[in-house]
Protein backbone atom coordinates (compact mmCIF):
# COMPACT_ATOMS: atom_id res chain seq x y z
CA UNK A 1 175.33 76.85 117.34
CA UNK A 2 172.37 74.55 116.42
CA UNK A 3 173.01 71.82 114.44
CA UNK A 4 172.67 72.92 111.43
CA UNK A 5 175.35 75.39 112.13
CA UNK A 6 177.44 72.57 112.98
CA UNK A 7 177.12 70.65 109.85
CA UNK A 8 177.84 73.01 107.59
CA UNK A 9 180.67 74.44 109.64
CA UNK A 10 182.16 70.87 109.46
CA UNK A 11 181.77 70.73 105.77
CA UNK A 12 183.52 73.76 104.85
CA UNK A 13 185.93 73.45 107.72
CA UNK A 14 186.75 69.68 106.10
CA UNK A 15 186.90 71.36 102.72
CA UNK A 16 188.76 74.17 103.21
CA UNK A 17 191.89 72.12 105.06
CA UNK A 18 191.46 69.51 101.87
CA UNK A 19 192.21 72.12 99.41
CA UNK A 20 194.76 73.81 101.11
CA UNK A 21 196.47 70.86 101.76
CA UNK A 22 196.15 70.19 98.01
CA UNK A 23 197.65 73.55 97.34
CA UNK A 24 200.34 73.27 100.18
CA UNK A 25 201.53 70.22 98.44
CA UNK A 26 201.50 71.40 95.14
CA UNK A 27 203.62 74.90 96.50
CA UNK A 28 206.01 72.88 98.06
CA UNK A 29 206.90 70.32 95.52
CA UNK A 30 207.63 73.50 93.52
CA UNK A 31 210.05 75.00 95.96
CA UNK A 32 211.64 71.64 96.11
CA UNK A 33 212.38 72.34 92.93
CA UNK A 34 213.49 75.33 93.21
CA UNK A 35 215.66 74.86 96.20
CA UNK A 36 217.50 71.65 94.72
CA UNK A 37 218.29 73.51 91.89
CA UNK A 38 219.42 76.39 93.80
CA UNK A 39 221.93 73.94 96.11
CA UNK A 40 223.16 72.95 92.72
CA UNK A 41 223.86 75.88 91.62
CA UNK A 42 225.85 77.38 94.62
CA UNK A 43 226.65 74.70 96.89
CA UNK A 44 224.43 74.81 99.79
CA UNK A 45 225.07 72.23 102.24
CA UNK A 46 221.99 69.20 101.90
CA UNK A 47 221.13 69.90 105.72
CA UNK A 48 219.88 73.04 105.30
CA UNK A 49 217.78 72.17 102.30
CA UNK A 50 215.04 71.02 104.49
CA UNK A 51 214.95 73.91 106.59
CA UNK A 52 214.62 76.68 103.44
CA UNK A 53 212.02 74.46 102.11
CA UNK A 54 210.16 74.88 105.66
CA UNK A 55 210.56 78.56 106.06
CA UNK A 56 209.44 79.41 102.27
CA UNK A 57 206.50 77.42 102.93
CA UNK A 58 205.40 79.58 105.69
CA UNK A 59 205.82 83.07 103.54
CA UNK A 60 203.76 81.52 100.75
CA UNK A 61 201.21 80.01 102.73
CA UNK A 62 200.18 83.24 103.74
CA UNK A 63 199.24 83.80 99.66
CA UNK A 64 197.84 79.98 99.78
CA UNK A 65 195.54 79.86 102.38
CA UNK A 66 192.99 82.73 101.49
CA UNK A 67 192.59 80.80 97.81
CA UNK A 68 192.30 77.66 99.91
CA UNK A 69 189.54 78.90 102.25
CA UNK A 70 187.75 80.77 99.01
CA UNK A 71 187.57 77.26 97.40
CA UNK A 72 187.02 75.31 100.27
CA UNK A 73 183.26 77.19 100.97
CA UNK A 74 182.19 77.24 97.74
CA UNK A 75 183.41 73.06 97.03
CA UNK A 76 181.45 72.59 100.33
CA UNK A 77 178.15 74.71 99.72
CA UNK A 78 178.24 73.44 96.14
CA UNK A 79 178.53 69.56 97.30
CA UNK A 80 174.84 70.92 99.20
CA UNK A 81 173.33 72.40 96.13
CA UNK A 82 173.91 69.66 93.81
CA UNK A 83 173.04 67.06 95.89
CA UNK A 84 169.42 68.65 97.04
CA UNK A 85 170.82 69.07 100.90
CA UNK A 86 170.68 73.05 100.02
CA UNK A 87 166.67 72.58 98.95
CA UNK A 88 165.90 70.24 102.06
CA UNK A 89 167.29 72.96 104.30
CA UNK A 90 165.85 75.61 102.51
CA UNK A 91 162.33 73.79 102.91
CA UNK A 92 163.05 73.88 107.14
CA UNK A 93 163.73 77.88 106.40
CA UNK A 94 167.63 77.89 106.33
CA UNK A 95 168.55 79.90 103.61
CA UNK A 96 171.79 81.06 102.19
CA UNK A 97 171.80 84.31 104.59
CA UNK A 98 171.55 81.56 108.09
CA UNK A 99 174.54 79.92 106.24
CA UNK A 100 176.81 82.82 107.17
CA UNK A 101 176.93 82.31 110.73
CA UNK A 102 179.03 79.20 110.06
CA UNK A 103 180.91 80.34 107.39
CA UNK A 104 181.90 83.97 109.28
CA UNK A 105 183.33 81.65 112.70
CA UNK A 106 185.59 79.79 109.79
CA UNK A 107 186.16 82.66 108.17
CA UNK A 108 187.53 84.54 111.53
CA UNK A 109 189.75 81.31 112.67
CA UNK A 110 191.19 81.60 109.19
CA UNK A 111 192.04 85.26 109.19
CA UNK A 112 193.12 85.07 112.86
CA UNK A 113 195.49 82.53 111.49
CA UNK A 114 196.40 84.55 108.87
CA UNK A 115 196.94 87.47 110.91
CA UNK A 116 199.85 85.81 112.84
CA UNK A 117 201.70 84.22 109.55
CA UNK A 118 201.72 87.49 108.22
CA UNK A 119 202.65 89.99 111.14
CA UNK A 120 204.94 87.54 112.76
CA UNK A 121 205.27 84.36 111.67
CA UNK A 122 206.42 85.33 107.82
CA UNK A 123 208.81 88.24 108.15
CA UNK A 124 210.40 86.04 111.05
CA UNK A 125 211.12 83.02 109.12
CA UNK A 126 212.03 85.49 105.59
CA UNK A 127 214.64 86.64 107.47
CA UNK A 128 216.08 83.36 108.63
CA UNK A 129 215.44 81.90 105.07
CA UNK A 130 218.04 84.80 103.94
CA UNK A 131 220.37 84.67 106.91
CA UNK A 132 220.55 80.57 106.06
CA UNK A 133 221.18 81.35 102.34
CA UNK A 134 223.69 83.58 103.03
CA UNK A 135 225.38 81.17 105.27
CA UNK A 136 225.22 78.88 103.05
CA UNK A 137 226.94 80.42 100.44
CA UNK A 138 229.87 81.89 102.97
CA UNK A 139 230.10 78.04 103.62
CA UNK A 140 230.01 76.64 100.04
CA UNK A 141 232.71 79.65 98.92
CA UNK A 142 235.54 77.31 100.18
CA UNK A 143 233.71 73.99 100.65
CA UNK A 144 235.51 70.76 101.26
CA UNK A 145 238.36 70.43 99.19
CA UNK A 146 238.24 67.19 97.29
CA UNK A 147 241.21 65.47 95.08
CA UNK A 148 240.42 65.59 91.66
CA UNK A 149 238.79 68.95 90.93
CA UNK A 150 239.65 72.23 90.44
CA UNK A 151 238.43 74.41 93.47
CA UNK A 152 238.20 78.18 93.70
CA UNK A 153 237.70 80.74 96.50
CA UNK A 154 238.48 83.84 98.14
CA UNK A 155 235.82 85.31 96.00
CA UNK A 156 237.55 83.81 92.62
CA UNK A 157 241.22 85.03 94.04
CA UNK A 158 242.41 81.73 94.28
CA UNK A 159 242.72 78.00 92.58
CA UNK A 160 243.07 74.93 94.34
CA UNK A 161 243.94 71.57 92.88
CA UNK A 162 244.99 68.22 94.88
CA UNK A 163 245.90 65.04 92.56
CA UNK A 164 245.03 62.75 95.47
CA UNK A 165 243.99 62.03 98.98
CA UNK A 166 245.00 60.10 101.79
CA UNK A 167 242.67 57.60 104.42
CA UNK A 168 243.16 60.69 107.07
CA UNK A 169 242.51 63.41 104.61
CA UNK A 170 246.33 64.77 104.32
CA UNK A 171 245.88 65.75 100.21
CA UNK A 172 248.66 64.60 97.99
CA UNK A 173 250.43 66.51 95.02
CA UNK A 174 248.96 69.90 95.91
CA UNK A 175 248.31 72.86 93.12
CA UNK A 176 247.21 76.22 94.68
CA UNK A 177 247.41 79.68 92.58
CA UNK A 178 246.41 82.87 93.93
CA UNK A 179 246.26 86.75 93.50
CA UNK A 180 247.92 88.63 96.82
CA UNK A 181 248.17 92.40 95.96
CA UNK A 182 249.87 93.15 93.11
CA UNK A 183 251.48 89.84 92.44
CA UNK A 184 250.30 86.11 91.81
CA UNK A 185 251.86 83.01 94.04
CA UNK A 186 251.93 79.59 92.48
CA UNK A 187 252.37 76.72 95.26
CA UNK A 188 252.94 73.31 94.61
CA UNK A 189 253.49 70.71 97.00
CA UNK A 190 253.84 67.33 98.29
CA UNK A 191 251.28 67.65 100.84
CA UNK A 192 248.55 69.80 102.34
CA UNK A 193 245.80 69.49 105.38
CA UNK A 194 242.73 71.71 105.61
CA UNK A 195 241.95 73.04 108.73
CA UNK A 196 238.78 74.38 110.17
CA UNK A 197 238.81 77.44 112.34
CA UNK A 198 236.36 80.14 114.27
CA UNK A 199 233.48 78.01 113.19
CA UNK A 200 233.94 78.15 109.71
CA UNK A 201 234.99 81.68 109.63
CA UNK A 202 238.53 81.03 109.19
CA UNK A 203 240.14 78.55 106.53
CA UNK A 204 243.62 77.09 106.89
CA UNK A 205 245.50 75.27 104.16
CA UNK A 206 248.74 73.92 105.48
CA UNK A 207 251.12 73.26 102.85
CA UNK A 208 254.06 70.73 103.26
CA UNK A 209 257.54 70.15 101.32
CA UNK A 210 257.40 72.55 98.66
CA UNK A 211 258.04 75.26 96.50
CA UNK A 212 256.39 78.99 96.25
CA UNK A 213 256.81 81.00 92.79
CA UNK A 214 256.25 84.54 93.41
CA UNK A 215 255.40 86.49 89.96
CA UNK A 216 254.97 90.54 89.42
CA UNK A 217 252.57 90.54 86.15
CA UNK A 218 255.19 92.71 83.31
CA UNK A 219 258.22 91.85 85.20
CA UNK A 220 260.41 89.11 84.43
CA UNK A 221 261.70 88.34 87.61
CA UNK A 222 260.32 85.48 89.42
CA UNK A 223 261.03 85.00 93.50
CA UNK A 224 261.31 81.01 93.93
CA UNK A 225 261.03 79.89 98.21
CA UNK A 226 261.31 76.20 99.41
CA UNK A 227 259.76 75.60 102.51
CA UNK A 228 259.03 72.50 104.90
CA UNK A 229 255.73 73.91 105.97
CA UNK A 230 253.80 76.92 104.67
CA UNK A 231 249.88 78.07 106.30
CA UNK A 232 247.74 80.09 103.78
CA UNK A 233 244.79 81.78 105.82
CA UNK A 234 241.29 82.31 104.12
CA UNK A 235 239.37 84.40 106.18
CA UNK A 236 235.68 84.34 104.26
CA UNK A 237 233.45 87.41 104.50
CA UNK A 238 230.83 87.69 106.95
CA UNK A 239 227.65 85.94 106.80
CA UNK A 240 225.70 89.49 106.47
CA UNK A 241 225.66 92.20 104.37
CA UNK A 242 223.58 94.84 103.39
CA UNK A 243 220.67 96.59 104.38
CA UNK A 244 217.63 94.55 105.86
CA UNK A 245 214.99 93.80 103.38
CA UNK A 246 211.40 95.62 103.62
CA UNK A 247 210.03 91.42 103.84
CA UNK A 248 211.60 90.84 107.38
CA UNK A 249 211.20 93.64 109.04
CA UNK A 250 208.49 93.89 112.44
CA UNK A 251 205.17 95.22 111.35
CA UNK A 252 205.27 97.34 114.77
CA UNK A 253 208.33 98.63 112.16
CA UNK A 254 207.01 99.37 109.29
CA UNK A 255 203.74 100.77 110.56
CA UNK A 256 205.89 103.74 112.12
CA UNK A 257 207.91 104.33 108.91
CA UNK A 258 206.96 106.42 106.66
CA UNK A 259 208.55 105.70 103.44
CA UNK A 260 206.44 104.28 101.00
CA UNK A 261 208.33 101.13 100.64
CA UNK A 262 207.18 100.10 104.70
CA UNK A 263 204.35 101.40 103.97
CA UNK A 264 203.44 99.13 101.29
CA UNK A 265 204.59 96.28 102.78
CA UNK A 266 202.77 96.71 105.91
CA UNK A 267 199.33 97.33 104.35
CA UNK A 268 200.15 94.10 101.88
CA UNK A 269 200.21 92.43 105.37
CA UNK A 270 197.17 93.65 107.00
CA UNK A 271 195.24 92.79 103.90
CA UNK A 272 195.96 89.49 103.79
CA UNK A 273 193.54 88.31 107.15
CA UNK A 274 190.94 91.12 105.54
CA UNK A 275 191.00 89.57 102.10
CA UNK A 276 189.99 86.07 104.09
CA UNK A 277 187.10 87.88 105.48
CA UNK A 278 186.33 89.80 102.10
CA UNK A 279 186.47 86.27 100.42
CA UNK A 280 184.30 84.53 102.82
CA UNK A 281 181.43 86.57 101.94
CA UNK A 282 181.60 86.42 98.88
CA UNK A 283 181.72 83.19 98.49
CA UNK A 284 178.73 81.97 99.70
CA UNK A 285 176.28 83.77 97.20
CA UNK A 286 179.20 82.71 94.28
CA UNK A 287 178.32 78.97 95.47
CA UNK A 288 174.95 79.09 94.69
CA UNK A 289 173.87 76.66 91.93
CA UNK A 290 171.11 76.21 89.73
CA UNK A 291 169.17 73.27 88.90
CA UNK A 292 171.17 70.76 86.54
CA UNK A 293 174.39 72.48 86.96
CA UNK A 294 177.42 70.59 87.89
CA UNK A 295 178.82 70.64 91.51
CA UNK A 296 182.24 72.14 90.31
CA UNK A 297 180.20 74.78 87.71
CA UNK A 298 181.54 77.43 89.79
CA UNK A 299 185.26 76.96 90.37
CA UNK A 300 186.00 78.66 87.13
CA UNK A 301 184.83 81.68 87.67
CA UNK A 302 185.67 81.63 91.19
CA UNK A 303 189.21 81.25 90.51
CA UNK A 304 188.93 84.26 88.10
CA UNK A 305 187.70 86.15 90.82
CA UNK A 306 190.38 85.58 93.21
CA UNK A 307 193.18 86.38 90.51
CA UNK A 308 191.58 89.87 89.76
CA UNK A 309 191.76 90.73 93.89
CA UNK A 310 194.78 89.78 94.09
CA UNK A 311 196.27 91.46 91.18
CA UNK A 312 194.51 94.34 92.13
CA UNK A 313 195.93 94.11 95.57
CA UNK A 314 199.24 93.28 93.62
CA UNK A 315 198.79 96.42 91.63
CA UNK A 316 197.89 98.61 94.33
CA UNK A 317 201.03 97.29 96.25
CA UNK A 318 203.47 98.81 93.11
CA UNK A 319 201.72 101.85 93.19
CA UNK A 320 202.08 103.19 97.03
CA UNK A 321 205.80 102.05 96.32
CA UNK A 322 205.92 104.13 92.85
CA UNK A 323 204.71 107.28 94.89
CA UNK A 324 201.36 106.73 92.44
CA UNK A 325 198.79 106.72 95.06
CA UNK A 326 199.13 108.12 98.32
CA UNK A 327 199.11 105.36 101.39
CA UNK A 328 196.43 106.72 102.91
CA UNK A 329 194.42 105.14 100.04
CA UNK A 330 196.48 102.43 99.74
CA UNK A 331 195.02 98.87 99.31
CA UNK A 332 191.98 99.67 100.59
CA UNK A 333 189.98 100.68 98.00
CA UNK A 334 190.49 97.20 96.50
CA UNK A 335 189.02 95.71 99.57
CA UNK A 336 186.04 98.26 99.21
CA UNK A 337 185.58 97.30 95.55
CA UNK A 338 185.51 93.57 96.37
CA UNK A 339 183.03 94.09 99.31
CA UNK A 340 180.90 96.67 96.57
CA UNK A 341 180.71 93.14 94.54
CA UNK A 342 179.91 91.10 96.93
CA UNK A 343 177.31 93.85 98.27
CA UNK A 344 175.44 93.29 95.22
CA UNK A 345 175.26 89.28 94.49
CA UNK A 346 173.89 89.45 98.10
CA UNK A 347 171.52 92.22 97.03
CA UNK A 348 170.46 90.11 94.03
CA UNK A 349 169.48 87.15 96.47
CA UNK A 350 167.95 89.11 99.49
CA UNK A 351 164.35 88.95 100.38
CA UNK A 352 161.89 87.68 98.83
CA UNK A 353 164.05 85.47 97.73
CA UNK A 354 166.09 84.18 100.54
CA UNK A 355 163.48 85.50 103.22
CA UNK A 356 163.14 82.75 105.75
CA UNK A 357 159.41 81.51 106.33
């Protein structure tokens, strides 16, 4: 690479990580957000806050970084139009067209990138995001048991309440209600200790000096037991369920399957590193300015630009799913549109115009 090639690579490789960084910021500030809220709501434990924060960071960056490197060219080859750098090189016969070659070896290190996060790297770390959640919540659905507050578990079966706890954490003037079959158990006691079992799969309240009131719901009889010491079991569900989600599963995977659902999925996946590529080109003759135009006169309707591909990729997503269009179609033709665009703005600035002398 001469050095030409070299400068300009530097600027748009120095651009392009600035905005994405920008972006990257902004995206996870949000899923802070939206994580915090989410531990609110159900409990997670604070150490695993971090991690879910980390792992949705690497899905969306796959949606982040193509915007990012989009931006980044056009900031950079805009920066050389408005300040006159574009017309000095221009006048040593660099035109637009010699600016590709730096542009396409960003564009490839970006898509190769890309390529990874989405084959690999994002289905890997969607599925741990879920697995954590739903460990998580298995955790949080008996929780620690503190004095003061009205705890429930067992899937809502059951209602813990201790008045008080001791330095050791033995709990003090216990309340515990529960649904066994077809009858309801009220236990209250003096005492109670929480135990911790098959690493966290098994829950063990151990009830001391007290009384059990056994009730049939329409009968009057009630069945009243004192006892010294009394273990209640919780045994909480395990920590997966359900069939895998089209997100995590191996491209290798989904490429062999036929159903449309994989089949979306996988060709959302292979677009991604394409639509890098796609963008790249296009962007350079979208950066061109003319005189007296602002440096950022662009960004408008570049950002326009970007939103209708990926909508359109969007769209065409929902549609292979909806049986609308066949997969052999696809995505694709949204990546041939796109390319039909940028086909012509480089048609409108070919030779004479961009000859070199």
């Amino acid at each position: 690479m001469g050095t030409v090639d070299r400068y300009v690579l530097r600027e748009v490789g120095l651009s392009w990580l600035a905005v994405t960084g920008v972006l990257l910021a902004i995206l996870v500030s949000n899923q802070l957000a939206q994580v915090l809220g989410q531990a609110a709501e159900r409990g997670y434990p604070r150490e695993v806050i971090l991690g879910l924060i980390g792992l949705m960071s690497i899905q969306n960056g796959t949606y982040v970084i193509p915007v990012g490197l989009l931006l980044g060219i056009v900031l950079a080859l805009g920066r050389l139009y408005h300040e006159s750098e574009m017309a000095a090189l221009r006048a040593c016969g660099v035109g637009p067209a010699q600016l590709l070659r730096p542009v396409s070896v960003l564009a490839v290190a970006v898509a190769a990138l890309l390529a990874w996060l989405a084959l690999a790297a994002a289905p890997r770390s969607f599925e741990r995001a879920q697995a954590i959640q739903r460990e998580a919540i298995r955790a949080a659905e008996f929780g620690m048991l503190e004095p003061g507050k009205f705890h429930t578990f067992a899937r809502g079966s059951a209602v813990f309440y201790a008045e008080a706890a001791d330095s050791d954490g033995t709990l003090r003037r216990v309340f515990l209600q529960r649904r066994v079959a077809d009858r309801v158990e009220i236990v209250l006691a003096d005492r109670a200790r929480h135990l911790v079992q098959e690493g966290g799969a098994l829950h063990v309240l151990v009830l001391q000096d007290g009384e059990r009131y056994e009730v049939v719901p329409g009968d009057p009889a009630v069945r009243r037991v004192h006892f010294a010491e009394h273990g209640i079991p919780v045994r909480l569900g395990g920590p997966t369920s359900g069939p895998a989600r089209v997100e995590t599963r191996p491209t290798l995977e989904l490429m062999a399957d036929p159903e449309r659902a994989a089949q979306a999925e996988f060709q959302r996946r292979v677009s991604l590193p394409l639509m890098a590529l796609v963008l790249a080109l296009l962007a350079v003759p979208l950066s061109e300015l003319r005189p007296r135009q602002g440096r950022y006169a662009r960004i408008g309707l570049v950002i326009l630009v970007y939103f209708v591909y990926a909508n359109l990729l969007s769209a065409a997503q929902t549609w292979i799913e909806k049986g609308w269009v066949a997969p052999q179609v696809g995505v694709w033709w949204t990546h041939a549109l796109v390319l039909c665009v940028a086909g012509v703005l480089w048609w409108r600035h070919s030779p004479p115009r961009w000859a070199s002398p």
